[in-house]
Protein backbone atom coordinates (compact mmCIF):
# COMPACT_ATOMS: atom_id res chain seq x y z
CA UNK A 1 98.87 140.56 106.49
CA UNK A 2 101.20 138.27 108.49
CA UNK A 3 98.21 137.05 110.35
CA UNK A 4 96.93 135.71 106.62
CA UNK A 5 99.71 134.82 105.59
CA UNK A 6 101.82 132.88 108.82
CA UNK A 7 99.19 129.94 108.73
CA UNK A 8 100.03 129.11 104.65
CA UNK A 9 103.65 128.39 105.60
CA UNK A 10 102.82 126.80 108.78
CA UNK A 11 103.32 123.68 107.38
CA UNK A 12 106.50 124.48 106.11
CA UNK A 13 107.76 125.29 109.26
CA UNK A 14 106.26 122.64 111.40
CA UNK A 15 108.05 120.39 108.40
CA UNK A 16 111.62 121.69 109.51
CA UNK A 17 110.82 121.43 113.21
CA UNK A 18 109.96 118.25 112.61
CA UNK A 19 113.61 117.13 111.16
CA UNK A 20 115.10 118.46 114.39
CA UNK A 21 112.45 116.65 116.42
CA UNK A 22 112.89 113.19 114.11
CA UNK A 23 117.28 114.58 115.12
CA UNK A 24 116.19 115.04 118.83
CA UNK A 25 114.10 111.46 118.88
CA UNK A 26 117.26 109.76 117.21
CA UNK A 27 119.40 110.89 119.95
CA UNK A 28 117.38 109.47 122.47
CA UNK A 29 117.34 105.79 120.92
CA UNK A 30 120.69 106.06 120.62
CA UNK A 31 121.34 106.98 124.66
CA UNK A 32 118.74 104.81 125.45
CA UNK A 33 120.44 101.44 123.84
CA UNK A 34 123.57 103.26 125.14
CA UNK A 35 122.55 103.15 128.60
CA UNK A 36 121.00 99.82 128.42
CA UNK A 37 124.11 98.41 126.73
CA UNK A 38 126.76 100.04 129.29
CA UNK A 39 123.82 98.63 132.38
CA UNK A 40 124.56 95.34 131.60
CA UNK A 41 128.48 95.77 131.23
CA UNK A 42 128.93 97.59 134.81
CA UNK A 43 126.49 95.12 135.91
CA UNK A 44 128.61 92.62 135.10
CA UNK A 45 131.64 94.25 136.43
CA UNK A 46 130.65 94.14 140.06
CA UNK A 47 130.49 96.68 143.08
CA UNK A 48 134.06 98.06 141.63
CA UNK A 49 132.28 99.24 138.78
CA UNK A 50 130.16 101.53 140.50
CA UNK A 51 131.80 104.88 140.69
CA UNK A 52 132.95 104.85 137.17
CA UNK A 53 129.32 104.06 136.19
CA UNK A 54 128.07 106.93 137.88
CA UNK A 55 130.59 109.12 136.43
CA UNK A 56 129.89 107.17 132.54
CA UNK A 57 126.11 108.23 133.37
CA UNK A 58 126.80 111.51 134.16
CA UNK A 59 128.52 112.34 131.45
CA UNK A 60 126.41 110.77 128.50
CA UNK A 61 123.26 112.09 130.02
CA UNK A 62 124.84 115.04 130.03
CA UNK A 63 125.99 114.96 126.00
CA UNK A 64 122.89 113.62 124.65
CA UNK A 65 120.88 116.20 126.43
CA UNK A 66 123.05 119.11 125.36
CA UNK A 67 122.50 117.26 121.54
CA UNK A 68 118.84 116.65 121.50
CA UNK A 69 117.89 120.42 122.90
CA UNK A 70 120.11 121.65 120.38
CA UNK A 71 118.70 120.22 117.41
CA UNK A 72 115.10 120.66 118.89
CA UNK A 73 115.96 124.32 119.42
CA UNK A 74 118.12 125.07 115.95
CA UNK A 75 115.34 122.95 113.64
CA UNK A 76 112.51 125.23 115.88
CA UNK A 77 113.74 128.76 115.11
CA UNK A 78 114.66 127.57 111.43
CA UNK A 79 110.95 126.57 110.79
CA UNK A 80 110.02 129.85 112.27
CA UNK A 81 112.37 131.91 110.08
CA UNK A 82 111.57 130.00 106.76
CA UNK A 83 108.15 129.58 107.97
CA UNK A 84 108.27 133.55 108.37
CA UNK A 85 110.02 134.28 105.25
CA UNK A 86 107.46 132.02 103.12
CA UNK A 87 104.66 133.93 104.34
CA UNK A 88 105.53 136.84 103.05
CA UNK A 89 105.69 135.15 99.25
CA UNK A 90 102.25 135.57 97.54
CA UNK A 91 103.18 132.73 94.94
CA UNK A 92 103.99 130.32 97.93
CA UNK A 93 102.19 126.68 97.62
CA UNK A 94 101.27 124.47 100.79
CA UNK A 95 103.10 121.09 101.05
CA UNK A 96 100.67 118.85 100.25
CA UNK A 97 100.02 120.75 97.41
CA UNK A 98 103.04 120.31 95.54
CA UNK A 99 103.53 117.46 93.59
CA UNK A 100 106.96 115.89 95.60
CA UNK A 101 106.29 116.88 98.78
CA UNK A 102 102.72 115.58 98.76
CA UNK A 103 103.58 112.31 98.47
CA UNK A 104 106.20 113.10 101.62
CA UNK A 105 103.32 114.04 103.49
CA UNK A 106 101.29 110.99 102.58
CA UNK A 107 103.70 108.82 104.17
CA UNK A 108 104.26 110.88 107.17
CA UNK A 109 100.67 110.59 107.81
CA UNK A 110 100.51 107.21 107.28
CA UNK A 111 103.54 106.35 109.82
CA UNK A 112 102.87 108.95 112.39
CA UNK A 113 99.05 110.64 111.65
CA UNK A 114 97.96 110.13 114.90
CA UNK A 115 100.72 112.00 116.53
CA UNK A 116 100.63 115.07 114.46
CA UNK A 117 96.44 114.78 114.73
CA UNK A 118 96.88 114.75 118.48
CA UNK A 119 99.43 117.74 118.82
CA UNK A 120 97.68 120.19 116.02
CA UNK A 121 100.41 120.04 113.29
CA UNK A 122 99.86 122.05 110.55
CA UNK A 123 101.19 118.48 108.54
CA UNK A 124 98.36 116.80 109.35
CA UNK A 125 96.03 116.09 106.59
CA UNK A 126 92.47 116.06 106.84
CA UNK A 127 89.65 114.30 104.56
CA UNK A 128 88.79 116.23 101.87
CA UNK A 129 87.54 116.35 98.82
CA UNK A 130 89.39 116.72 95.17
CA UNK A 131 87.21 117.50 92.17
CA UNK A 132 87.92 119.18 88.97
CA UNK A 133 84.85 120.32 87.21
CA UNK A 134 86.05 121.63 84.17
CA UNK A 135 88.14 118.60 83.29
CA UNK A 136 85.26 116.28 84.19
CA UNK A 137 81.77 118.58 84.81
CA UNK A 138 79.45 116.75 87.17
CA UNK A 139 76.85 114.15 86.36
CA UNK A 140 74.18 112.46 88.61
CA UNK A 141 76.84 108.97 88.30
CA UNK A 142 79.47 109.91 90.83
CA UNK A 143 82.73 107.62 91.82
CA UNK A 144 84.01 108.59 95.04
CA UNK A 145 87.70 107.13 94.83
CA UNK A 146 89.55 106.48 98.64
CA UNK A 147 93.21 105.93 98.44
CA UNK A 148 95.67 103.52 100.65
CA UNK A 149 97.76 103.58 103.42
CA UNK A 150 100.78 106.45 103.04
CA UNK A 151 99.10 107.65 99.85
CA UNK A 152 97.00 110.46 98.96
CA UNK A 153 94.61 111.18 95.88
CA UNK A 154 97.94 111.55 93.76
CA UNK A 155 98.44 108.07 94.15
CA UNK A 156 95.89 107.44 91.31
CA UNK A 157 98.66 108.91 88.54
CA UNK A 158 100.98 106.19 89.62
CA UNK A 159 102.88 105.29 86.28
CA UNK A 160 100.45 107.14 84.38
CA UNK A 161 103.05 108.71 81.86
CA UNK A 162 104.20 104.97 81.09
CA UNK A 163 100.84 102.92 81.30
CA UNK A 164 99.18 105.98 79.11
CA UNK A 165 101.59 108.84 78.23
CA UNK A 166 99.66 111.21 79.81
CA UNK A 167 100.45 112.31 83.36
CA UNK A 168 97.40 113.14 84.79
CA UNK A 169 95.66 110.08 83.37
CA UNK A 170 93.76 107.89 86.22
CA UNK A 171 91.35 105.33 86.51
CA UNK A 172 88.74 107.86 87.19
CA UNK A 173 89.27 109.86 84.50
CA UNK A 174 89.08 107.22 82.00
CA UNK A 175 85.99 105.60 82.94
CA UNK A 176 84.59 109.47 83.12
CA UNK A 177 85.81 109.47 79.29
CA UNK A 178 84.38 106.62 78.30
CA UNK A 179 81.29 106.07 80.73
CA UNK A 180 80.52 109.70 82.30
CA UNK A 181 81.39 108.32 85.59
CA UNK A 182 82.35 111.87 87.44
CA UNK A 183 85.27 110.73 90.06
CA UNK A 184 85.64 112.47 93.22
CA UNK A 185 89.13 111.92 94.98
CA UNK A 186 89.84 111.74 99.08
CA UNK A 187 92.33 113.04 100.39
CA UNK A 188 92.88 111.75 104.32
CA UNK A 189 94.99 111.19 107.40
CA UNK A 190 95.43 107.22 106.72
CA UNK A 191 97.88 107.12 110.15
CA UNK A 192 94.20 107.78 112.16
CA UNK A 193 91.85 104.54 113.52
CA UNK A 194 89.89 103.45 110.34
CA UNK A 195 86.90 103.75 112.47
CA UNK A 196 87.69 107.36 112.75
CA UNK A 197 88.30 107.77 108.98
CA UNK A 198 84.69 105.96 108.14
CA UNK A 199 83.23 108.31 111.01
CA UNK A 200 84.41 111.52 108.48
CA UNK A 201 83.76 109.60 105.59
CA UNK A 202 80.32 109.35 106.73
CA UNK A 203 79.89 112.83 107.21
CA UNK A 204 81.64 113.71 103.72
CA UNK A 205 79.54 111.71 101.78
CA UNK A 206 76.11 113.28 103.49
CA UNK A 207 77.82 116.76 102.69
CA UNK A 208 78.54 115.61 99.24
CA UNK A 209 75.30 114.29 98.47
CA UNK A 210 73.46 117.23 99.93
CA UNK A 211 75.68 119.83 97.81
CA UNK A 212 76.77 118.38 94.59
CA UNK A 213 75.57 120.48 91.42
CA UNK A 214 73.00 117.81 90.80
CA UNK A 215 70.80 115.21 92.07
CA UNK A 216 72.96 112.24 92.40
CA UNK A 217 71.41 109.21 91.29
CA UNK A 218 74.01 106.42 92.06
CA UNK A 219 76.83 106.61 93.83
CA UNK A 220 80.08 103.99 93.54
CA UNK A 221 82.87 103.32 96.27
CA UNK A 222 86.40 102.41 95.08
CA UNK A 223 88.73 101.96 97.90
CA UNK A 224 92.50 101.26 96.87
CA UNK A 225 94.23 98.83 100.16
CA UNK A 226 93.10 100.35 103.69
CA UNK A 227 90.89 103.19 101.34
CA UNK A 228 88.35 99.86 100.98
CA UNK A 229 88.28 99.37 104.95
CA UNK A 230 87.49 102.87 105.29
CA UNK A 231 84.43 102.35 102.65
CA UNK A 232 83.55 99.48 104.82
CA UNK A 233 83.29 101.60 107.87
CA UNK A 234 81.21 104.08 107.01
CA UNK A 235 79.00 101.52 105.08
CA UNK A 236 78.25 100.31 108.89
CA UNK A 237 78.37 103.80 110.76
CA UNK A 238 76.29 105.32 107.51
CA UNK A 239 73.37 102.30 108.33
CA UNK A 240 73.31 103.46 111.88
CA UNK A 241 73.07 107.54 111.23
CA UNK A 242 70.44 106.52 108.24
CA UNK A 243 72.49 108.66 106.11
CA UNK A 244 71.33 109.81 103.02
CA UNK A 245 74.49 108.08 100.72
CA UNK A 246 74.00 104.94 101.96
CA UNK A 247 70.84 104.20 99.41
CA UNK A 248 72.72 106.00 96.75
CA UNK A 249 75.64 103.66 96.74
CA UNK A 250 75.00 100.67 94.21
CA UNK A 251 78.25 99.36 93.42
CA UNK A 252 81.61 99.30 95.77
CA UNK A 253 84.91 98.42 94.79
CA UNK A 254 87.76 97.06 96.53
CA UNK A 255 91.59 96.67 95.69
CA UNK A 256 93.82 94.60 97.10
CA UNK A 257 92.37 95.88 100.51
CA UNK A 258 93.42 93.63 103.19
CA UNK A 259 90.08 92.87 104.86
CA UNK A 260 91.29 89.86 106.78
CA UNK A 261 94.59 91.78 107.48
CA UNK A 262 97.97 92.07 106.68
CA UNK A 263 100.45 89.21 107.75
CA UNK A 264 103.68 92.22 107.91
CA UNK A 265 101.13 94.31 110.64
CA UNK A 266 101.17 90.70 112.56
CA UNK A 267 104.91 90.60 112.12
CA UNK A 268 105.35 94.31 113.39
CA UNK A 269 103.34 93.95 116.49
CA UNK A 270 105.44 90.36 117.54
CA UNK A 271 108.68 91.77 116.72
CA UNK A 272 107.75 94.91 119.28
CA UNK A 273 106.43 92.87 121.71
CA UNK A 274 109.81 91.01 121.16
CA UNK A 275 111.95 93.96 121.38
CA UNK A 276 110.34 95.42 124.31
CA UNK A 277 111.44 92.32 126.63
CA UNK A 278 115.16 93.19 126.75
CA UNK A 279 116.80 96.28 128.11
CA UNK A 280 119.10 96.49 125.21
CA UNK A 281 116.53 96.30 122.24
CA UNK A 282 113.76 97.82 124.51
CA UNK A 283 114.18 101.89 122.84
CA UNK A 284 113.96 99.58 119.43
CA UNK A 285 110.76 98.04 120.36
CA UNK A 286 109.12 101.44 121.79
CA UNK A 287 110.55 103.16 118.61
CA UNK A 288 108.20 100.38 116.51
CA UNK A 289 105.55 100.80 118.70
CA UNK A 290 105.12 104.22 118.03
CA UNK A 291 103.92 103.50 114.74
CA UNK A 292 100.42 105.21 113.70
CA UNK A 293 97.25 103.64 114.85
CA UNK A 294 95.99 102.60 111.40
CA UNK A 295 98.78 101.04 110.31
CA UNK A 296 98.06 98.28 113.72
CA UNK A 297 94.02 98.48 112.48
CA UNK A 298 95.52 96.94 109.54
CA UNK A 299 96.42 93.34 112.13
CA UNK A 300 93.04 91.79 111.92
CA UNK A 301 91.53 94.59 109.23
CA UNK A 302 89.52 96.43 112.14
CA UNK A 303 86.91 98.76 111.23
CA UNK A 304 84.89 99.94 114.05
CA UNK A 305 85.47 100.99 117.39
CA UNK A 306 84.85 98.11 119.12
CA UNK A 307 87.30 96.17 117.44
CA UNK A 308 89.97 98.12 119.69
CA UNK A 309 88.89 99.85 122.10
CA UNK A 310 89.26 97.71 124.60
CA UNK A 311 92.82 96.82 124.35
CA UNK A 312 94.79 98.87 126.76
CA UNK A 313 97.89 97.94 123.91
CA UNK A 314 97.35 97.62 120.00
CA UNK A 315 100.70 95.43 119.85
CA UNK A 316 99.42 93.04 122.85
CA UNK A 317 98.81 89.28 121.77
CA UNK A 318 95.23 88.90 120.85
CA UNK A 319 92.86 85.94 119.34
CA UNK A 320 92.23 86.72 115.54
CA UNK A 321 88.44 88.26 115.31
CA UNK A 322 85.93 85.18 113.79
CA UNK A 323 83.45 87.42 112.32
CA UNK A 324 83.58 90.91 110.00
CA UNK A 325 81.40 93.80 109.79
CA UNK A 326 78.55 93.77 107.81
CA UNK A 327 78.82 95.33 104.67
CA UNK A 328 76.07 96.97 102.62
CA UNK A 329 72.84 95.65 101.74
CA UNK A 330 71.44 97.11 98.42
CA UNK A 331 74.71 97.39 96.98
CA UNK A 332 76.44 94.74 94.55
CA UNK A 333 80.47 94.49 96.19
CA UNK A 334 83.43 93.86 93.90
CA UNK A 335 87.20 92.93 94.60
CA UNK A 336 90.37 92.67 92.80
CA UNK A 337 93.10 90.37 94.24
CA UNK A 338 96.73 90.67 92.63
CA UNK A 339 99.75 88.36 93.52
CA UNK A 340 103.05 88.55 92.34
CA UNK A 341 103.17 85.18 91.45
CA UNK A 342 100.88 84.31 88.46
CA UNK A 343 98.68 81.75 90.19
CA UNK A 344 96.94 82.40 94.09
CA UNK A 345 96.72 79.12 95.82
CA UNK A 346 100.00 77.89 95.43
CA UNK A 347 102.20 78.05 98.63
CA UNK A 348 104.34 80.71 98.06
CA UNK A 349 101.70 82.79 96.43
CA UNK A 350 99.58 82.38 99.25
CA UNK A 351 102.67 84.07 101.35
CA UNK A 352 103.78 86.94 99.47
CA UNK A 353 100.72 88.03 97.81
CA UNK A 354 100.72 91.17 96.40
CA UNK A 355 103.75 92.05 98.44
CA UNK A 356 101.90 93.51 101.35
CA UNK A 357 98.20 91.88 100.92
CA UNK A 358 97.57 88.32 100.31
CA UNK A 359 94.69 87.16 98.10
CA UNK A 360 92.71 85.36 100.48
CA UNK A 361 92.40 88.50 102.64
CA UNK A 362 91.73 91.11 99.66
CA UNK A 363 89.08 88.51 98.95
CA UNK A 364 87.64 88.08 102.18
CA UNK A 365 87.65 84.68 102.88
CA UNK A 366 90.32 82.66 105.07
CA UNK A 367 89.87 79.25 107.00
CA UNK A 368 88.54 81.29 110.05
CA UNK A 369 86.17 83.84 108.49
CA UNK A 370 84.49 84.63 105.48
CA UNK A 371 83.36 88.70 104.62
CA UNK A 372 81.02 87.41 102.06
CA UNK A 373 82.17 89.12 99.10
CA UNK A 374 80.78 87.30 95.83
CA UNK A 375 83.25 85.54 94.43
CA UNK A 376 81.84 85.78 90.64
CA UNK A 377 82.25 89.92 91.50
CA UNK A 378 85.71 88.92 92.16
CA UNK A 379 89.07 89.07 90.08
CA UNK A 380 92.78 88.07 90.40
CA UNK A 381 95.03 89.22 88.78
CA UNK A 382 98.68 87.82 88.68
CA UNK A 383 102.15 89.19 88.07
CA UNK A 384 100.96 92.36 89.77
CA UNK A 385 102.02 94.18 93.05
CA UNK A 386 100.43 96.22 95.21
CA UNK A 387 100.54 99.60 93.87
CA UNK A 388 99.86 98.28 89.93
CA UNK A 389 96.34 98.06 91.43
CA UNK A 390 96.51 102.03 91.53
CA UNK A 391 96.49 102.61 88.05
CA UNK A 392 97.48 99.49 85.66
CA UNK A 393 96.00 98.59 82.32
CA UNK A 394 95.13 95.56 83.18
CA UNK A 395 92.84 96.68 86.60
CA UNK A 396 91.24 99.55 84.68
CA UNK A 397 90.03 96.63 82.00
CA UNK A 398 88.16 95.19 84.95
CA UNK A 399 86.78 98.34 86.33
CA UNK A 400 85.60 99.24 82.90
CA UNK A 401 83.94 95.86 82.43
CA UNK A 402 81.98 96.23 85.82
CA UNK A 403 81.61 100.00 85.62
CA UNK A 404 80.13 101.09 81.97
């Protein structure tokens, strides 16, 4: 029984480990800038200095050691008790499937999905697929839909109760209502390359296609922010594997995604780089640059490997790519742009954006490279932010337009 059960609460446990290890990590930035601080100041000080330095040193190496195994240790054999405890409870529900904490676990992934892909931790999220067949039974017209950065497929509810009075109400299930388009939600590890993601996303869709309950006879993408780069992906690594969902796909989508990139990852990367060059802000800067590897795909919008495998550091200064991947042939490509401000070309619109995605990149085009998107497929829509593009009025009156 426990050998059942443990792995259902693993996650829980891992979660509370976690705390002690985000405790232990906290400690260490803290006697890092502490050392680096109290360098400098017995630096200054001269040869005099030198004994009460090593005595200083001794002593707060000492402390902050004692501190960080002690809250590594402590949050360890908690997660292992409650972890322990939970197993035992028949009626007990994994993280990510519970409402709150799923959304916690979509932004953990998204800051830090690499790391817990890399050690084997029970939060890490894999791609998979979320489909309700008795709310919407399955037709040959499928809409796969591929959520954003620190989201998951519960992202698509966003506001619903307000926008709709219903809390379950999504884009998908609306134009299912109305059109019989069956929606299929992702689930994935957004904090993972994008190439990576489009690698499973490949293999997913073949899977899908090969098993749904009927012959699927057109296929539409719909990719919400870095969800649209992961379409993109595939679309490229699908072409080379001739899978069979490539010529199923007739229409994709794409919201706000920031296909040129995404001027705060250009920010983040400079203000490591910055960081790194002193002693004293140096922990800061290493702190930064241990955020998740799709979070820096989102720079230049890379999509394949070889737009970073090469670099030795994601963060390193690096000429903004002058070309795109391709994207697919046979299939008509449509974008929606949002801004805060209620115009897109005028200066300050052209800064802010959407708050995190500005139009010219969620429509492809900038002065150094164009994706080719069609610009009569394309829509903005002002007086939005990023996130209304999840579930707003306004965007599913577009989607309905192109998709009935």
């Amino acid at each position: 029984m426990a050998d059942t059960a443990e792995p259902r609460a693993a996650d829980l446990g891992a979660a509370v480990a976690l705390a002690g290890r985000g405790v232990s990590a906290t400690t260490t930035l803290i006697r890092d800038l502490h050392k680096a601080i109290a360098r400098r100041a017995f630096t200054s000080a001269g040869p005099q200095a030198k004994p009460a330095q090593l005595v200083h040193d001794a002593i707060s190496t000492s402390v902050y050691a004692t501190v960080a195994a002690a809250s590594r240790a402590a949050a360890t054999a908690t997660g292992i008790a409650v972890a322990t405890r939970a197993a035992t409870d028949p009626s007990y529900r994994p993280l990510a499937e519970r409402p709150r904490s799923n959304v916690a676990i979509g932004a953990l992934n998204g800051a830090w999905g690499d790391w817990l892909d890399r050690t084997n931790s029970p939060l890490a999220l894999k791609m998979t697929a979320h489909y309700d067949a008795q709310r919407t039974p399955p037709t040959s017209d499928v809409a796969v839909w591929l959520h954003g950065l620190c989201e998951t497929e519960v992202a698509w509810r966003l506001k619903a109760t307000e926008h709709y009075q219903d809390p379950n109400s999504t884009h998908g299930i609306r134009l299912y209502d109305e059109c019989g388009l069956t929606p299929v939600y992702l689930r994935y590890n957004t904090g993972l390359h994008i190439s990576a993601n489009g690698r499973t996303l490949d293999q997913l869709l073949t899977e899908l296609t090969d098993n749904w309950p009927t012959t699927i006879t057109r296929l539409t993408l719909i990719g919400h922010s870095m969800g649209g780069l992961v379409i993109r992906s595939a679309a490229v690594q699908g072409c080379d594997n001739d899978s069979p969902w490539v010529p199923l796909t007739k229409r994709v989508v794409y919201l706000g995604s920031p296909h040129l990139g995404a001027p705060l990852e250009v920010g983040a990367a400079r203000a490591a780089r910055a960081l790194r060059k002193l002693p004293e802000t140096k922990p800061l800067g290493d702190a930064l640059a241990g955020r998740s590897v799709g979070i820096k795909d989102l720079r230049y919008g890379d999509v394949l490997d070889a737009d970073w495998s090469q670099l030795a550091d994601l963060d390193a200064p690096r000429p903004a790519p002058t070309n795109c991947a391709p994207l697919l042939d046979d299939a008509e490509h449509y974008f929606i742009g949002a801004t805060l401000a209620a115009r897109h070309d005028t200066p300050v619109a052209k800064i802010l954006g959407d708050a995190l995605v500005p139009y010219a990149s969620a429509s492809g085009t900038n002065t150094s490279r164009s994706l080719g998107l069609d610009v009569d497929r394309g829509r903005h829509l002002g007086g939005l932010h990023h996130f209304d593009l999840l579930n707003h009025p306004r965007v599913y009156a577009v989607l309905r337009e192109w998709l009935a």
